[in-house]
C-alpha atoms as a PDB file:
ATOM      1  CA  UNK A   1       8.898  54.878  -3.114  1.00  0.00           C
ATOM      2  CA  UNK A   2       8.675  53.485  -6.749  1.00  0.00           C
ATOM      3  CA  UNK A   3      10.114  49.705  -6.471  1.00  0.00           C
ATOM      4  CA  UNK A   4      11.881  48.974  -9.631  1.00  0.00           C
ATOM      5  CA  UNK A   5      11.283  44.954 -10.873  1.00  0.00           C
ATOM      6  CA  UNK A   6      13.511  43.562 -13.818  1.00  0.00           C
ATOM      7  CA  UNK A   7      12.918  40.692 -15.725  1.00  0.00           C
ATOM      8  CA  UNK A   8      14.919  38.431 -13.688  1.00  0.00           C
ATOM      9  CA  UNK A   9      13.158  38.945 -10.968  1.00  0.00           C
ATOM     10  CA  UNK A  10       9.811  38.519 -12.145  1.00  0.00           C
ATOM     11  CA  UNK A  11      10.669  35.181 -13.773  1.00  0.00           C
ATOM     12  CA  UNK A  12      12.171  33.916 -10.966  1.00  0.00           C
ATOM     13  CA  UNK A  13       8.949  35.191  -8.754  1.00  0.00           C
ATOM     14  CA  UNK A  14       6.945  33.305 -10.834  1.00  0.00           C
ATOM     15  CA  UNK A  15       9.211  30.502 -11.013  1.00  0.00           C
ATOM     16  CA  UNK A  16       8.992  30.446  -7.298  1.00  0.00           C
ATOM     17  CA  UNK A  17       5.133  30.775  -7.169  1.00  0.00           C
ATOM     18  CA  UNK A  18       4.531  27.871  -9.962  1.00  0.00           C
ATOM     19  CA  UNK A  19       6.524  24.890  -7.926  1.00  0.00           C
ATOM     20  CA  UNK A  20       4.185  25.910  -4.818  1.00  0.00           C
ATOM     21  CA  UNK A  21       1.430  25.674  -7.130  1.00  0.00           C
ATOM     22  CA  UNK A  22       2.595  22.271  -8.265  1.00  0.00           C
ATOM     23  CA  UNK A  23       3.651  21.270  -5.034  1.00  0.00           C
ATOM     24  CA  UNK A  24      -0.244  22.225  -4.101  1.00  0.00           C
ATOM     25  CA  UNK A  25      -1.976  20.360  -6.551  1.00  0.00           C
ATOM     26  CA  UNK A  26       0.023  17.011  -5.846  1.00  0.00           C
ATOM     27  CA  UNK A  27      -0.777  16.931  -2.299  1.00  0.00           C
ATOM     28  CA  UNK A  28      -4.218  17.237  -3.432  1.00  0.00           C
ATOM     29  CA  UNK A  29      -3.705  14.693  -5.931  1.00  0.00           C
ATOM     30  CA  UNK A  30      -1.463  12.329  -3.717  1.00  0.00           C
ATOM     31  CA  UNK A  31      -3.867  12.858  -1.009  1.00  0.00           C
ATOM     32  CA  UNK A  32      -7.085  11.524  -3.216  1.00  0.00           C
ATOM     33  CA  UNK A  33      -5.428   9.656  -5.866  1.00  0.00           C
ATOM     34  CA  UNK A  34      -5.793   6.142  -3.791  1.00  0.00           C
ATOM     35  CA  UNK A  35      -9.761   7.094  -2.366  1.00  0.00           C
ATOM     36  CA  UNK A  36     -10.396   7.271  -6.076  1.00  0.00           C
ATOM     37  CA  UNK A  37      -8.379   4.889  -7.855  1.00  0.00           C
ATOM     38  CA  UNK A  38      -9.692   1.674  -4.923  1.00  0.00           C
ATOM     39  CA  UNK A  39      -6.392   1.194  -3.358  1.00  0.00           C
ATOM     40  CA  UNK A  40      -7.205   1.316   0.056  1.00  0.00           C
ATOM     41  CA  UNK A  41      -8.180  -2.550   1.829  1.00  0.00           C
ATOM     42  CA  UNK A  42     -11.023  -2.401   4.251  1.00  0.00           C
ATOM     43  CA  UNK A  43     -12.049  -4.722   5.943  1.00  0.00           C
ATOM     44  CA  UNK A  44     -15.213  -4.259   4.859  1.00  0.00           C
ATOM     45  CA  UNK A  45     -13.699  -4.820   1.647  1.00  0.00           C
ATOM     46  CA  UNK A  46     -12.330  -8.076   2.933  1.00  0.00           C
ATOM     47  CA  UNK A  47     -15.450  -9.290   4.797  1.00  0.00           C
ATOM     48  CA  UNK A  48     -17.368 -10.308   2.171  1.00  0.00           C
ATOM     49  CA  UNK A  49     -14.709 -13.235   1.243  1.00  0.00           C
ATOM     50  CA  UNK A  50     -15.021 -13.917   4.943  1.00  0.00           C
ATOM     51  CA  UNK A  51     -17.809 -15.392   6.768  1.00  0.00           C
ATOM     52  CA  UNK A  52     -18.292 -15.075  10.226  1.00  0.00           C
ATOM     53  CA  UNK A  53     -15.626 -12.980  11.461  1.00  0.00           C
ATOM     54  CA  UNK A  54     -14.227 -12.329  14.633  1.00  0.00           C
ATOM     55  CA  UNK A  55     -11.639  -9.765  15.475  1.00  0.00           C
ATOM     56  CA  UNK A  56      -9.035 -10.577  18.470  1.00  0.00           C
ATOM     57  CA  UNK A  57      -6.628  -7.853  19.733  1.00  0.00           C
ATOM     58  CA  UNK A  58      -3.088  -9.887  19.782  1.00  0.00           C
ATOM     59  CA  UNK A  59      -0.894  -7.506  22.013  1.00  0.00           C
ATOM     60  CA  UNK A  60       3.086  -8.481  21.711  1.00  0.00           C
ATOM     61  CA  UNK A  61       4.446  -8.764  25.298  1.00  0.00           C
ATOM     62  CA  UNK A  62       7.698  -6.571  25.463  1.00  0.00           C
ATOM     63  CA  UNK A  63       6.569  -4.179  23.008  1.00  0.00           C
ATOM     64  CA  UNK A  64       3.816  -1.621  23.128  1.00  0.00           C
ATOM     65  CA  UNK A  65       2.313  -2.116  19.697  1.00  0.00           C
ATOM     66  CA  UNK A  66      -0.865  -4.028  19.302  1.00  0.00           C
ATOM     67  CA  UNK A  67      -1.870  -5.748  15.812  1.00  0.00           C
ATOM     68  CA  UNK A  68      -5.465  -6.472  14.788  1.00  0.00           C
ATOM     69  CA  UNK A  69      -6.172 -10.205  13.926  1.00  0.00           C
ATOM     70  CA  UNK A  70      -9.389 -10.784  11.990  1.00  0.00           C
ATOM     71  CA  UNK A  71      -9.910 -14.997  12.069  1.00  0.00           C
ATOM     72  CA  UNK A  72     -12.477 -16.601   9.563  1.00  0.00           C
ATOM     73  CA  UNK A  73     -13.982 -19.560  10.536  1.00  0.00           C
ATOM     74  CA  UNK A  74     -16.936 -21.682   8.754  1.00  0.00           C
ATOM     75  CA  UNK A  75     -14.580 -21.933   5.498  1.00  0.00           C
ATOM     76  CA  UNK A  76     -15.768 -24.721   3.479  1.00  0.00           C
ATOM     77  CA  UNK A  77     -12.542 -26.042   1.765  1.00  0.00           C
ATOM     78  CA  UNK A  78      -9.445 -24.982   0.207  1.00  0.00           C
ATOM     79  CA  UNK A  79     -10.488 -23.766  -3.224  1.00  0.00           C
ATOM     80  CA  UNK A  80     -12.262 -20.807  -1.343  1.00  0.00           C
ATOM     81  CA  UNK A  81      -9.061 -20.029   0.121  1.00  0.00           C
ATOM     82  CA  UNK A  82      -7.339 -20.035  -2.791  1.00  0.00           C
ATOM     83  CA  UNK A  83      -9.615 -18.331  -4.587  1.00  0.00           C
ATOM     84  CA  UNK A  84      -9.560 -15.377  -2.065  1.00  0.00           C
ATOM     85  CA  UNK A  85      -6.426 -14.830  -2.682  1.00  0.00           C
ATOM     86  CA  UNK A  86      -5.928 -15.479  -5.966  1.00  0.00           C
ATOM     87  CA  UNK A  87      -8.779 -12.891  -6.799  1.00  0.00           C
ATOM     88  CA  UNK A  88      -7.134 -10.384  -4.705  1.00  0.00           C
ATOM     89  CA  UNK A  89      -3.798 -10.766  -5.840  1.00  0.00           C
ATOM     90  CA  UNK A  90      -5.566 -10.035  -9.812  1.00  0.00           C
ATOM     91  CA  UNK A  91      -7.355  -7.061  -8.311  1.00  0.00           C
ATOM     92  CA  UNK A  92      -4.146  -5.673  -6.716  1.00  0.00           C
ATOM     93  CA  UNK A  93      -2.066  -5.975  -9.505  1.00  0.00           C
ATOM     94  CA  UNK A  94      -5.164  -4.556 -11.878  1.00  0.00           C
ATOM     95  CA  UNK A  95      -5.317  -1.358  -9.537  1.00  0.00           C
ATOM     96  CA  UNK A  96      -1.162  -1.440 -10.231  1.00  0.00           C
ATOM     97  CA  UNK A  97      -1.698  -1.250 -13.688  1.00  0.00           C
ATOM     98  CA  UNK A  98      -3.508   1.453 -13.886  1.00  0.00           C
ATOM     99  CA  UNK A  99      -1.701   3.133 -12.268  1.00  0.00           C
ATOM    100  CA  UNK A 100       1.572   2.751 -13.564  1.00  0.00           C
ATOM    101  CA  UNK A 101      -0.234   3.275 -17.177  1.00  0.00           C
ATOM    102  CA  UNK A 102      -1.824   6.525 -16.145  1.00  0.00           C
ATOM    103  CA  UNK A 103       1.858   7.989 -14.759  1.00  0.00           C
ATOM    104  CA  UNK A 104       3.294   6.437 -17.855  1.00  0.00           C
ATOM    105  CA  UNK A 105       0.736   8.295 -20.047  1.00  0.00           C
ATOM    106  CA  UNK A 106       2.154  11.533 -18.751  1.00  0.00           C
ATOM    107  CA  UNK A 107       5.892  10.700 -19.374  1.00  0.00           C
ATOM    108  CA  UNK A 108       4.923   9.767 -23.060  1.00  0.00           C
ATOM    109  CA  UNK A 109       3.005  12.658 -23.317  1.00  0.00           C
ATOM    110  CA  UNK A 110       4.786  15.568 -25.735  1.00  0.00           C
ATOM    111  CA  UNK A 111       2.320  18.013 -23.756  1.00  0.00           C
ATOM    112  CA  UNK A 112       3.096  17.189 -20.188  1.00  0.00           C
ATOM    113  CA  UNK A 113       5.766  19.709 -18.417  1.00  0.00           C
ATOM    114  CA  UNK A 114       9.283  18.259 -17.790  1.00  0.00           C
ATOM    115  CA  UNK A 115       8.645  18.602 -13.691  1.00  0.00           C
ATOM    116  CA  UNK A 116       5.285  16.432 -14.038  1.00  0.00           C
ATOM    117  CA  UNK A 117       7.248  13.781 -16.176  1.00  0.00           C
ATOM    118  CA  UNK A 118       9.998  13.686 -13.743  1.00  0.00           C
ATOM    119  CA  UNK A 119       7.231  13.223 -11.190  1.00  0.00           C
ATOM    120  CA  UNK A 120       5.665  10.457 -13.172  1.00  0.00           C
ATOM    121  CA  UNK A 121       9.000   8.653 -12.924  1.00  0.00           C
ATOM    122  CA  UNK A 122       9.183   9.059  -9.191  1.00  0.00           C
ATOM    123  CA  UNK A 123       5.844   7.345  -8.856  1.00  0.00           C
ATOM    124  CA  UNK A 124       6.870   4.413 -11.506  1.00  0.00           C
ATOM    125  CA  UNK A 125       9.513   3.845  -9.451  1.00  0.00           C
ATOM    126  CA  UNK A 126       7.253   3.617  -6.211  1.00  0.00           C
ATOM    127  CA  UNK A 127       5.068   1.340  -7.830  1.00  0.00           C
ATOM    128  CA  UNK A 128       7.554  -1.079  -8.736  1.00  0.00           C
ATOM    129  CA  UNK A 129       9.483  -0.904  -5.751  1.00  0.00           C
ATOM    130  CA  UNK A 130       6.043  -1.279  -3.511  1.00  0.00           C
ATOM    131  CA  UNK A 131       4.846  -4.857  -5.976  1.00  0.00           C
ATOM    132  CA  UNK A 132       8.444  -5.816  -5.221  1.00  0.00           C
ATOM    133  CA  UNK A 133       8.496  -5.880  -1.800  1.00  0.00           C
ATOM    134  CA  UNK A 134       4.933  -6.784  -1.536  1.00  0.00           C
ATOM    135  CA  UNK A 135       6.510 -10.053  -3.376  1.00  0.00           C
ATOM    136  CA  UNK A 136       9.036 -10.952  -1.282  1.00  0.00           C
ATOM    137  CA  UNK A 137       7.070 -10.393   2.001  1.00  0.00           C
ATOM    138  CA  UNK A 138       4.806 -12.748   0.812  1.00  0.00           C
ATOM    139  CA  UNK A 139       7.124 -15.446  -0.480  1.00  0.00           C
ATOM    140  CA  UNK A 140       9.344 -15.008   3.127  1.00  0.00           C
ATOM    141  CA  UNK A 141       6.103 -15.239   5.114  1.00  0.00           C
ATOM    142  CA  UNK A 142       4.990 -18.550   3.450  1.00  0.00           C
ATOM    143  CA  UNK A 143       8.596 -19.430   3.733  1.00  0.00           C
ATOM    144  CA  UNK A 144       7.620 -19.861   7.430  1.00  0.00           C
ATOM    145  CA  UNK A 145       5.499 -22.572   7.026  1.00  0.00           C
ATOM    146  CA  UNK A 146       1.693 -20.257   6.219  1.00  0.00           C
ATOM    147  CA  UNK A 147      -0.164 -22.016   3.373  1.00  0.00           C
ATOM    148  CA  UNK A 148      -0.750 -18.587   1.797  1.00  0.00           C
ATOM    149  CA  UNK A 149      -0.320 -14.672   2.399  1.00  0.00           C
ATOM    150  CA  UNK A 150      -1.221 -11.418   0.600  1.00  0.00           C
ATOM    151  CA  UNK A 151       0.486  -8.251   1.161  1.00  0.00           C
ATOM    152  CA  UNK A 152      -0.865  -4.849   0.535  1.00  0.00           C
ATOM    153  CA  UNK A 153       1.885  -1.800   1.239  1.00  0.00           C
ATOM    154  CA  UNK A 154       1.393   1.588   1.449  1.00  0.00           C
ATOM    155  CA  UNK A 155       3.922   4.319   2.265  1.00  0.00           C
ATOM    156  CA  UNK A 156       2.988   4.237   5.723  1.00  0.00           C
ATOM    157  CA  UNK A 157       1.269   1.087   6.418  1.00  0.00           C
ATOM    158  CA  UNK A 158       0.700  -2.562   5.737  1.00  0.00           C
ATOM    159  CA  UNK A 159      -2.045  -5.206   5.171  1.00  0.00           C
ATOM    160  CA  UNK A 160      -1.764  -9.077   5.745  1.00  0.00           C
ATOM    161  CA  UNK A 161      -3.577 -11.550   5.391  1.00  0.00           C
ATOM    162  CA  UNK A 162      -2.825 -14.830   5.588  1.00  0.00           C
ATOM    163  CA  UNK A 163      -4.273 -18.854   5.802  1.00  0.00           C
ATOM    164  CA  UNK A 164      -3.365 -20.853   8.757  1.00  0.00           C
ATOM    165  CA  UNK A 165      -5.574 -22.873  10.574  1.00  0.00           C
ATOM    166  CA  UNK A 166      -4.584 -20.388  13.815  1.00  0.00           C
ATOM    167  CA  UNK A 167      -2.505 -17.183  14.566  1.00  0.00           C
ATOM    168  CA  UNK A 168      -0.646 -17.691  17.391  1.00  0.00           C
ATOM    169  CA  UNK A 169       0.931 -14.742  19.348  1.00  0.00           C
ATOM    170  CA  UNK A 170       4.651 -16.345  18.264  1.00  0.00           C
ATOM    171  CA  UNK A 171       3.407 -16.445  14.509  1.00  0.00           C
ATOM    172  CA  UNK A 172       2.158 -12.851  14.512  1.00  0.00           C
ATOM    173  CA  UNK A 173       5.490 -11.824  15.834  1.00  0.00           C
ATOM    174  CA  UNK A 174       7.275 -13.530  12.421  1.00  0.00           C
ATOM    175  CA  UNK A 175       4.737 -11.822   9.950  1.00  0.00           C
ATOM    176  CA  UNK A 176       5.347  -8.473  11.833  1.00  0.00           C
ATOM    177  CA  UNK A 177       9.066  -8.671  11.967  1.00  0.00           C
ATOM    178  CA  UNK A 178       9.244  -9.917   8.184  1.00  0.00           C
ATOM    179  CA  UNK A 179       7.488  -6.352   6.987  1.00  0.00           C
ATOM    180  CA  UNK A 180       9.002  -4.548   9.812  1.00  0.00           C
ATOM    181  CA  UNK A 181      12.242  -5.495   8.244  1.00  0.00           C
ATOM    182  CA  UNK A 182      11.229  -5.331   4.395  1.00  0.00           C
ATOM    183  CA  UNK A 183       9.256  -1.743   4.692  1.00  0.00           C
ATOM    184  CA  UNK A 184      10.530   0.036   7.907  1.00  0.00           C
ATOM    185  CA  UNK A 185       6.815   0.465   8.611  1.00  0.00           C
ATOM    186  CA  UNK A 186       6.224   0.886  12.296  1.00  0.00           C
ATOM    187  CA  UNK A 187       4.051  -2.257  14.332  1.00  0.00           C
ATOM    188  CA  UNK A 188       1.359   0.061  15.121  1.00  0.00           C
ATOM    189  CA  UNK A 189       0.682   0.231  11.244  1.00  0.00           C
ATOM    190  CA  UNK A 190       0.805  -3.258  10.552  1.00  0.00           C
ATOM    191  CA  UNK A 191      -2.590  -5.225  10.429  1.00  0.00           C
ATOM    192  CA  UNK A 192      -2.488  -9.533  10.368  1.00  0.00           C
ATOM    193  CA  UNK A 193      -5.821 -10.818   9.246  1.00  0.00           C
ATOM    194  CA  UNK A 194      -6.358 -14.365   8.946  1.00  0.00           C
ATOM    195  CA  UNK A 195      -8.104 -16.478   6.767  1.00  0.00           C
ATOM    196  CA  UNK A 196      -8.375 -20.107   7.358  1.00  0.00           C
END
């Protein structure tokens, strides 16, 4: 049985067989891209601003999600504070940029292929719309009366930290409903950490 193949048919084959290739090597790529580039918050990462830390399991009555509280004590005065999170804040928005100048590299790029530019726009669109919210959840949160916060969002999670003296059960609730509402990121994926 001789199968007979015309042009058409090939072309769209290998149409076919390029976007899984594609859709391959980005999940590769999506899947390393923030290992490699330093986007991910530890709290190793975060341990070295704070000294003596002690982690408290703050479980919401009512609800079965459970949000990790790292408190700081021994903090010698303000300027640390501030300095913490200024420094992060610079080191967030530095890990931003490069980002959103590598993706913007590949739409000005007269070599790039139309589907990776139109990929590269998805992504600048993520980026802003991630520093945006990031914004506002930390402008609402000090809105309720925290001297300071820094938020770091990913697609499927969030980071907090913020200075108070304490972190009360009632407080934790606030922060958690504020990104719950901004992100539609589940509690379980939410981690407080404070730094007083």
């Amino acid at each position: 049985m001789k199968i007979k193949l015309s042009r058409k048919t090939i072309a769209i084959s290998s149409l076919v067989l390029m976007l899984f290739v594609i859709g391959y090597a980005y999940n590769i790529f999506m899947s390393t891209k923030y290992d490699t580039m330093g986007f991910d918050i530890y709290e190793s990462d975060l341990s070295e601003f704070m000294k003596e830390d002690e982690v408290v399991d703050v479980i919401n009555e009512g609800t079965e999600s459970s949000i990790t509280v790292i408190e700081s004590r021994d903090v010698e005065d303000k300027d640390e504070v501030s300095s913490f999170f200024t420094e992060y804040r610079l080191e967030r928005d530095k890990n931003r940029t490069k980002e959103y100048d590598m993706w913007q590299n590949i739409i000005n790029s007269d070599k790039a292929e139309p589907t990776f530019k139109t990929l590269a726009q998805e992504e600048i669109v993520k980026i802003v719309a991630l520093t945006e919210k990031e914004m506002i959840i930390e402008n609402l949160i000090m809105a309720r009366g925290f001297d300071d916060a820094l938020v770091f969002l990913t697609d499927d999670s969030a980071t907090v930290v913020v200075a108070a003296k304490e972190l009360t059960p009632a407080s934790v609730a606030k922060i958690q409903d504020i990104v719950m509402t901004k992100t539609k990121i589940p509690a379980s994926n939410i981690k407080i950490m404070l730094k007083d």
